[in-house]
PDB file of N, CA and C in Angstrom:
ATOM      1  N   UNK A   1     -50.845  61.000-211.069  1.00  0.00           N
ATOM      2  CA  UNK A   1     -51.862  60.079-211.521  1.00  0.00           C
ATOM      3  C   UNK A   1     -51.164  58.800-211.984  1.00  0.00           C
ATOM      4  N   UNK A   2     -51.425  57.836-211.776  1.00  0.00           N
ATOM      5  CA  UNK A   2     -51.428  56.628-212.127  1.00  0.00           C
ATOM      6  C   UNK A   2     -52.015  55.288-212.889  1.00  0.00           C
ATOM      7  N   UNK A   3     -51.859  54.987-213.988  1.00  0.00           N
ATOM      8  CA  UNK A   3     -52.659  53.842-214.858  1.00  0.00           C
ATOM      9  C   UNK A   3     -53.319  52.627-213.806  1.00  0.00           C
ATOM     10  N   UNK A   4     -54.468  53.249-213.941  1.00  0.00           N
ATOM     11  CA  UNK A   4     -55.333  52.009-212.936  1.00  0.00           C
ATOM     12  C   UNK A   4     -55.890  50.829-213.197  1.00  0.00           C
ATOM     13  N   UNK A   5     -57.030  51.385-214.249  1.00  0.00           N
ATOM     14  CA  UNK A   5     -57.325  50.418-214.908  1.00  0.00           C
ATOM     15  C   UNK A   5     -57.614  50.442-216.294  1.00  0.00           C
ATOM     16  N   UNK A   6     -56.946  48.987-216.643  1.00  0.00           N
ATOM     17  CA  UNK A   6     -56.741  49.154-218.681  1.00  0.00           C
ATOM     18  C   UNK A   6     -58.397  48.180-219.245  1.00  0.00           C
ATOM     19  N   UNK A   7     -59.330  48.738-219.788  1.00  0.00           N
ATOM     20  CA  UNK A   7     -60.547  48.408-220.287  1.00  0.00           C
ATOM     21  C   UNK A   7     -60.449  47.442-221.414  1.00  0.00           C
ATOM     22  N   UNK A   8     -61.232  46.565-221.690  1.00  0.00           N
ATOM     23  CA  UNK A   8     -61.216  45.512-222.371  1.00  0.00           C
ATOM     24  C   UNK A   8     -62.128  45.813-223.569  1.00  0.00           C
ATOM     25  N   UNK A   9     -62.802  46.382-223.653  1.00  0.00           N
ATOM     26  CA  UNK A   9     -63.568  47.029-224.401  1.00  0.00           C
ATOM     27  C   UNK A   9     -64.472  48.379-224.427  1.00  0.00           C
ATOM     28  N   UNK A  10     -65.002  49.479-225.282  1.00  0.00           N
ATOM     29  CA  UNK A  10     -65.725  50.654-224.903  1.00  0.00           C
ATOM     30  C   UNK A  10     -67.001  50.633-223.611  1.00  0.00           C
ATOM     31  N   UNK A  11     -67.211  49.585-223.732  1.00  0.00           N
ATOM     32  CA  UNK A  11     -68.560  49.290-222.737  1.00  0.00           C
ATOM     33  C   UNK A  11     -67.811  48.926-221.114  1.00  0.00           C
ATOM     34  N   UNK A  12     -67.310  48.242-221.157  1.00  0.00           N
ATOM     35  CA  UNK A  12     -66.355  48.089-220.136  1.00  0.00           C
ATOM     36  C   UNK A  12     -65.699  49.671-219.404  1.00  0.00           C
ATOM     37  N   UNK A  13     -65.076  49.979-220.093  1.00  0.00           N
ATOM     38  CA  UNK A  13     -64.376  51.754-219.756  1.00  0.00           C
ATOM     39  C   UNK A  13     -65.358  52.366-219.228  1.00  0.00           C
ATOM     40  N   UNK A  14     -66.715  52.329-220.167  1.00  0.00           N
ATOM     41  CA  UNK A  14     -68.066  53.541-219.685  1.00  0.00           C
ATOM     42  C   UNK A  14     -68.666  52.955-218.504  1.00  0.00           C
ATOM     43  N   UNK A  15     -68.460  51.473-217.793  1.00  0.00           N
ATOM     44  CA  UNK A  15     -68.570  51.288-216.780  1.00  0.00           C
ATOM     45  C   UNK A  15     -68.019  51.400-215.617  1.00  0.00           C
ATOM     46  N   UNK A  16     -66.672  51.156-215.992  1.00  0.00           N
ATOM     47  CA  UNK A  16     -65.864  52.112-214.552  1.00  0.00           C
ATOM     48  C   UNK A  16     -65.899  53.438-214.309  1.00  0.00           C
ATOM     49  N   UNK A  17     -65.782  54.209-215.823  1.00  0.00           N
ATOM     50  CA  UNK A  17     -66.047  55.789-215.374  1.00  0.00           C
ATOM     51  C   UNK A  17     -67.164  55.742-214.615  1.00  0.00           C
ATOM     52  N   UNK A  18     -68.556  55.518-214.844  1.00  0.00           N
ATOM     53  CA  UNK A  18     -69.596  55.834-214.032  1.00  0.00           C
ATOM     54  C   UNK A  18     -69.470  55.024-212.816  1.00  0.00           C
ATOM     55  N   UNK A  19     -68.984  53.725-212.490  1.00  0.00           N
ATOM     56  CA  UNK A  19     -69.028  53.859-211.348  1.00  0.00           C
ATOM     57  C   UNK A  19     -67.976  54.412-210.446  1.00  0.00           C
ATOM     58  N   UNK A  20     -66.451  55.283-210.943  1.00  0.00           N
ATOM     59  CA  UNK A  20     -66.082  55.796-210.042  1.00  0.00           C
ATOM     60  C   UNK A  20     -66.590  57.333-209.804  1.00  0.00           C
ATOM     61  N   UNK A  21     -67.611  57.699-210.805  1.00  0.00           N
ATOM     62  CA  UNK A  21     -67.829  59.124-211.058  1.00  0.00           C
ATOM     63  C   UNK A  21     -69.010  58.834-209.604  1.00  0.00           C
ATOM     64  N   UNK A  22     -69.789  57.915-209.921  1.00  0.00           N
ATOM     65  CA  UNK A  22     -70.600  58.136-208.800  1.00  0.00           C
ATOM     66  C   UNK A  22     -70.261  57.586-207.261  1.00  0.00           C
ATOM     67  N   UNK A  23     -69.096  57.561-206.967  1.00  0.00           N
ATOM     68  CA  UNK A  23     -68.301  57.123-205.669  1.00  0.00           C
ATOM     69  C   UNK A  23     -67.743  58.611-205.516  1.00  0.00           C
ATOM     70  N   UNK A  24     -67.775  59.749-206.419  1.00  0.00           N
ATOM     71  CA  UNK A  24     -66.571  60.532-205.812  1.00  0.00           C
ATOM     72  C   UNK A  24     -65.157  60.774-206.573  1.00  0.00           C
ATOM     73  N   UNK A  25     -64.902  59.776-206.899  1.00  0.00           N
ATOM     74  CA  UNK A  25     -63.721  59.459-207.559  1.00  0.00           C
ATOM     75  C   UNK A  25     -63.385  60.228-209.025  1.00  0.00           C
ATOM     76  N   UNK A  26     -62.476  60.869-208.532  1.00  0.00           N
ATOM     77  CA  UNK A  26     -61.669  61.725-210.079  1.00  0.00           C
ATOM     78  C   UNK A  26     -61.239  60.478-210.488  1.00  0.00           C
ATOM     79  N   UNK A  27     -61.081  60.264-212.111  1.00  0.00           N
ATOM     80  CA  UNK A  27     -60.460  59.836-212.776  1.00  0.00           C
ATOM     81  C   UNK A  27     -59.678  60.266-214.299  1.00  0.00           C
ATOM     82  N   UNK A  28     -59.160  60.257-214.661  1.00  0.00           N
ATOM     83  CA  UNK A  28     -59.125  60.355-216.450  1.00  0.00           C
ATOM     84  C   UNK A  28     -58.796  59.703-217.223  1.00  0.00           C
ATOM     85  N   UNK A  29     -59.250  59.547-218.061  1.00  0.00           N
ATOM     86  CA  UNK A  29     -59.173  58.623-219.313  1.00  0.00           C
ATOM     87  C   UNK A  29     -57.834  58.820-220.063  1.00  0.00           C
ATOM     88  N   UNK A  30     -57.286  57.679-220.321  1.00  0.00           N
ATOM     89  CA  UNK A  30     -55.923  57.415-220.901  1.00  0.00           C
ATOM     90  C   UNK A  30     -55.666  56.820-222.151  1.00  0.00           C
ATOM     91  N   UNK A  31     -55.096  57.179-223.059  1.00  0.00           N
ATOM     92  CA  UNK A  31     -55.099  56.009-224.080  1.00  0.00           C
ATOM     93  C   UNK A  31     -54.097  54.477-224.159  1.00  0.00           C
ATOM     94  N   UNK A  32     -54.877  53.565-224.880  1.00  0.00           N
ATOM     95  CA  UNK A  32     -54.237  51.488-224.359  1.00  0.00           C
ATOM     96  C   UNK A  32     -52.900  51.993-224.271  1.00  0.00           C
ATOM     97  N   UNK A  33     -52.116  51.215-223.820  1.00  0.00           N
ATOM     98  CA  UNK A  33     -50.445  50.864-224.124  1.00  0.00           C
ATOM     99  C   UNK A  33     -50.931  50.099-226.073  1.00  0.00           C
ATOM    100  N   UNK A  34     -49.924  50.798-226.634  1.00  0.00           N
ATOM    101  CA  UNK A  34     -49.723  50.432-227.945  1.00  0.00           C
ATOM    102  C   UNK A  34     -49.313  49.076-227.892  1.00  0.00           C
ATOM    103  N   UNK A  35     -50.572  48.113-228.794  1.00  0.00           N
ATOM    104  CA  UNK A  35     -50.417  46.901-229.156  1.00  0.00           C
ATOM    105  C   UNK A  35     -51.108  46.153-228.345  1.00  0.00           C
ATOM    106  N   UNK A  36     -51.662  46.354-227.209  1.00  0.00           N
ATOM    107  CA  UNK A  36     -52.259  46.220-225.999  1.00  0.00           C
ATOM    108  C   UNK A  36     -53.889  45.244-226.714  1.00  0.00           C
ATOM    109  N   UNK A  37     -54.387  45.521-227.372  1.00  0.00           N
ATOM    110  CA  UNK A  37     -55.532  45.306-227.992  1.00  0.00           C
ATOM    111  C   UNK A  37     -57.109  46.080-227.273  1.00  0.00           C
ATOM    112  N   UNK A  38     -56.495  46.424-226.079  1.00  0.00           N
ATOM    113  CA  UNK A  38     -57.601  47.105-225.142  1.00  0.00           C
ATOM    114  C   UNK A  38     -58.321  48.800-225.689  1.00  0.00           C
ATOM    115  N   UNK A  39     -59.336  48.861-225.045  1.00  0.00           N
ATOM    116  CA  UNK A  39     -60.250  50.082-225.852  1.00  0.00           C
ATOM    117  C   UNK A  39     -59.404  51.371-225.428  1.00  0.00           C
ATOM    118  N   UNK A  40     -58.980  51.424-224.046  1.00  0.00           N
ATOM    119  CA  UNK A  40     -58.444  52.197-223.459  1.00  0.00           C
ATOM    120  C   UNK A  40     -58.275  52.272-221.792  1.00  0.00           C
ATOM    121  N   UNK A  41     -57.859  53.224-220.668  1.00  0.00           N
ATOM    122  CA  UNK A  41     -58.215  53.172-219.283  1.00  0.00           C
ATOM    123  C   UNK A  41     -57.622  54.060-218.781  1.00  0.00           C
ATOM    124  N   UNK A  42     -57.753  53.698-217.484  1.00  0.00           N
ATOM    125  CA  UNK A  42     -58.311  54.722-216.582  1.00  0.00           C
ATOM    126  C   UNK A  42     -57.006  55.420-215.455  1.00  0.00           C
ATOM    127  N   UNK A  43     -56.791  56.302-215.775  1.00  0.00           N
ATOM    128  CA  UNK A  43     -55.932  57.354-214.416  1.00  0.00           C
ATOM    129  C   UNK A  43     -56.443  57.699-213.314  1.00  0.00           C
ATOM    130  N   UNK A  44     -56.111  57.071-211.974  1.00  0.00           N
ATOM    131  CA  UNK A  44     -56.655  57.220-210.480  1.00  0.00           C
ATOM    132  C   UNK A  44     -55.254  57.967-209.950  1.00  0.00           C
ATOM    133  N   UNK A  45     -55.516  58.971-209.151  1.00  0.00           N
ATOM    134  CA  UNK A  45     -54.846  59.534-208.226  1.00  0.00           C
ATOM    135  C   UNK A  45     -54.295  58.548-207.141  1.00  0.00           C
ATOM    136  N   UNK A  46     -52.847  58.521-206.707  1.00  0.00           N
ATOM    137  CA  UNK A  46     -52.461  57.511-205.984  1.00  0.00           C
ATOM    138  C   UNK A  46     -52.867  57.733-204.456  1.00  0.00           C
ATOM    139  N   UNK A  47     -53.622  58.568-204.135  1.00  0.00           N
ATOM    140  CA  UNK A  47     -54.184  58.725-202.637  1.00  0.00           C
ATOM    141  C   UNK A  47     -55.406  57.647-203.341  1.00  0.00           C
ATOM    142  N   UNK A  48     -55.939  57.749-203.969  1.00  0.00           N
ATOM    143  CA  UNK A  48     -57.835  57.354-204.446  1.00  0.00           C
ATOM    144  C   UNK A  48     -57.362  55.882-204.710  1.00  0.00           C
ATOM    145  N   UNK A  49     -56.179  55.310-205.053  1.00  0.00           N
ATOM    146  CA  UNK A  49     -56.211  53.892-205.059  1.00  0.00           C
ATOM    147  C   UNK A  49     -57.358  52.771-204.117  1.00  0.00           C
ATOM    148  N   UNK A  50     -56.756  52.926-202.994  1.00  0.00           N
ATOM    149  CA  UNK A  50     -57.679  51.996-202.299  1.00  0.00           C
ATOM    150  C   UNK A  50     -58.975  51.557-202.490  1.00  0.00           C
ATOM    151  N   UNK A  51     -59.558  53.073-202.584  1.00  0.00           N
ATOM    152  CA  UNK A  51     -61.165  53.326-202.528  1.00  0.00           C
ATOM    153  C   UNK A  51     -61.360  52.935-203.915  1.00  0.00           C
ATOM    154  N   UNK A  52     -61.188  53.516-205.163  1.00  0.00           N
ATOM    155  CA  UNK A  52     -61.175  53.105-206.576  1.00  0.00           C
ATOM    156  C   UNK A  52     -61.299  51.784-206.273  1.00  0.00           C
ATOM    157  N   UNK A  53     -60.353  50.625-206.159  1.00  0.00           N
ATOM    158  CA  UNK A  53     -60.163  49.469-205.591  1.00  0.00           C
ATOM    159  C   UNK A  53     -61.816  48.763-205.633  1.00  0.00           C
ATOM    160  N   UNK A  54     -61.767  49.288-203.866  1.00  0.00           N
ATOM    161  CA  UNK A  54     -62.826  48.883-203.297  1.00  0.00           C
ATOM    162  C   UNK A  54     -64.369  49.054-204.319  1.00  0.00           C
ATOM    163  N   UNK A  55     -64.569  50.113-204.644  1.00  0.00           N
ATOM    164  CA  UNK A  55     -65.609  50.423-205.367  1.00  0.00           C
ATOM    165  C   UNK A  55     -65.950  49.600-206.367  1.00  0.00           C
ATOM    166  N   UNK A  56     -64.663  49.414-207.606  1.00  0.00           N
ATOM    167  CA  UNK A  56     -64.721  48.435-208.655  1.00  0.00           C
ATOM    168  C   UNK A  56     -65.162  46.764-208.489  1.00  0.00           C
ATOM    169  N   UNK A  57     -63.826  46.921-207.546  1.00  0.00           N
ATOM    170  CA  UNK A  57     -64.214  44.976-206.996  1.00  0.00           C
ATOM    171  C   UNK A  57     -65.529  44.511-206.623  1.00  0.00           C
ATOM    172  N   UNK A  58     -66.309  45.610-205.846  1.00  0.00           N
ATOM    173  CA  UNK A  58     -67.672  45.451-205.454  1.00  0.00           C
ATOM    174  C   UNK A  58     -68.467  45.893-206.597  1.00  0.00           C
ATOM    175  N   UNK A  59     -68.604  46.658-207.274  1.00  0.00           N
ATOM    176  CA  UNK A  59     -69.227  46.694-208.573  1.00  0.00           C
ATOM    177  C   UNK A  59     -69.383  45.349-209.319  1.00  0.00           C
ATOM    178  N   UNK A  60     -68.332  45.105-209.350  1.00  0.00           N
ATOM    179  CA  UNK A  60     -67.870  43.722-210.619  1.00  0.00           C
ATOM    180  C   UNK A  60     -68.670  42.310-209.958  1.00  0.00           C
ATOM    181  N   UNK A  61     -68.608  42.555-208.441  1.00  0.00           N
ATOM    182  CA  UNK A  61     -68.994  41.271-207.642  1.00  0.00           C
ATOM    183  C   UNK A  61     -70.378  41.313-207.746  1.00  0.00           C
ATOM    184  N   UNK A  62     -71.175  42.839-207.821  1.00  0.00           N
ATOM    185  CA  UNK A  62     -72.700  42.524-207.998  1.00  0.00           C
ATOM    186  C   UNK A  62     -73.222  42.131-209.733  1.00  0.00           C
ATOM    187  N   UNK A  63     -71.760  42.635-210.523  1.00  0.00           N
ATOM    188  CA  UNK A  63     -72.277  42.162-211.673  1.00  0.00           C
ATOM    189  C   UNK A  63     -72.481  41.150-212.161  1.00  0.00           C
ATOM    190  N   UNK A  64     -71.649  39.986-211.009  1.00  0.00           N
ATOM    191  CA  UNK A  64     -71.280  38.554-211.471  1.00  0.00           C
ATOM    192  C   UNK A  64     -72.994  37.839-211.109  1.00  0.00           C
ATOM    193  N   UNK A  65     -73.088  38.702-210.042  1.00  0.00           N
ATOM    194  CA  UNK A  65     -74.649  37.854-209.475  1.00  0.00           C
ATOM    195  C   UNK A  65     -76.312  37.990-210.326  1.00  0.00           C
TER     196      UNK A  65
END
């Protein structure tokens, strides 16, 4: 497993979990790098990179609209 993505805040985190939970996507929750100021993030399997990827970026792009 691999540190994927580091959350900026609790609301933020509960949004990537659900949207990789509903793609399929294992993940687990990690705690910040110390000093980091972040809520916490996320462990993706290094096969699931891509797709994780893909899923988020497009998530984030319908959130902007």
């Amino acid at each position: 497993m691999v540190r994927y993505y580091d959350a900026a805040d609790r609301k933020d985190l509960l949004c990537a979990e659900r949207t990789l939970s509903a793609a399929g996507i294992e993940y687990a929750e990690t705690p910040p790098l110390p000093g980091s100021g972040l809520s916490g993030a996320i462990g993706i399997a290094e096969e699931d990179l891509p797709r994780a990827a893909e899923v988020l970026d497009s998530a984030r792009a319908r959130a902007r609209h």
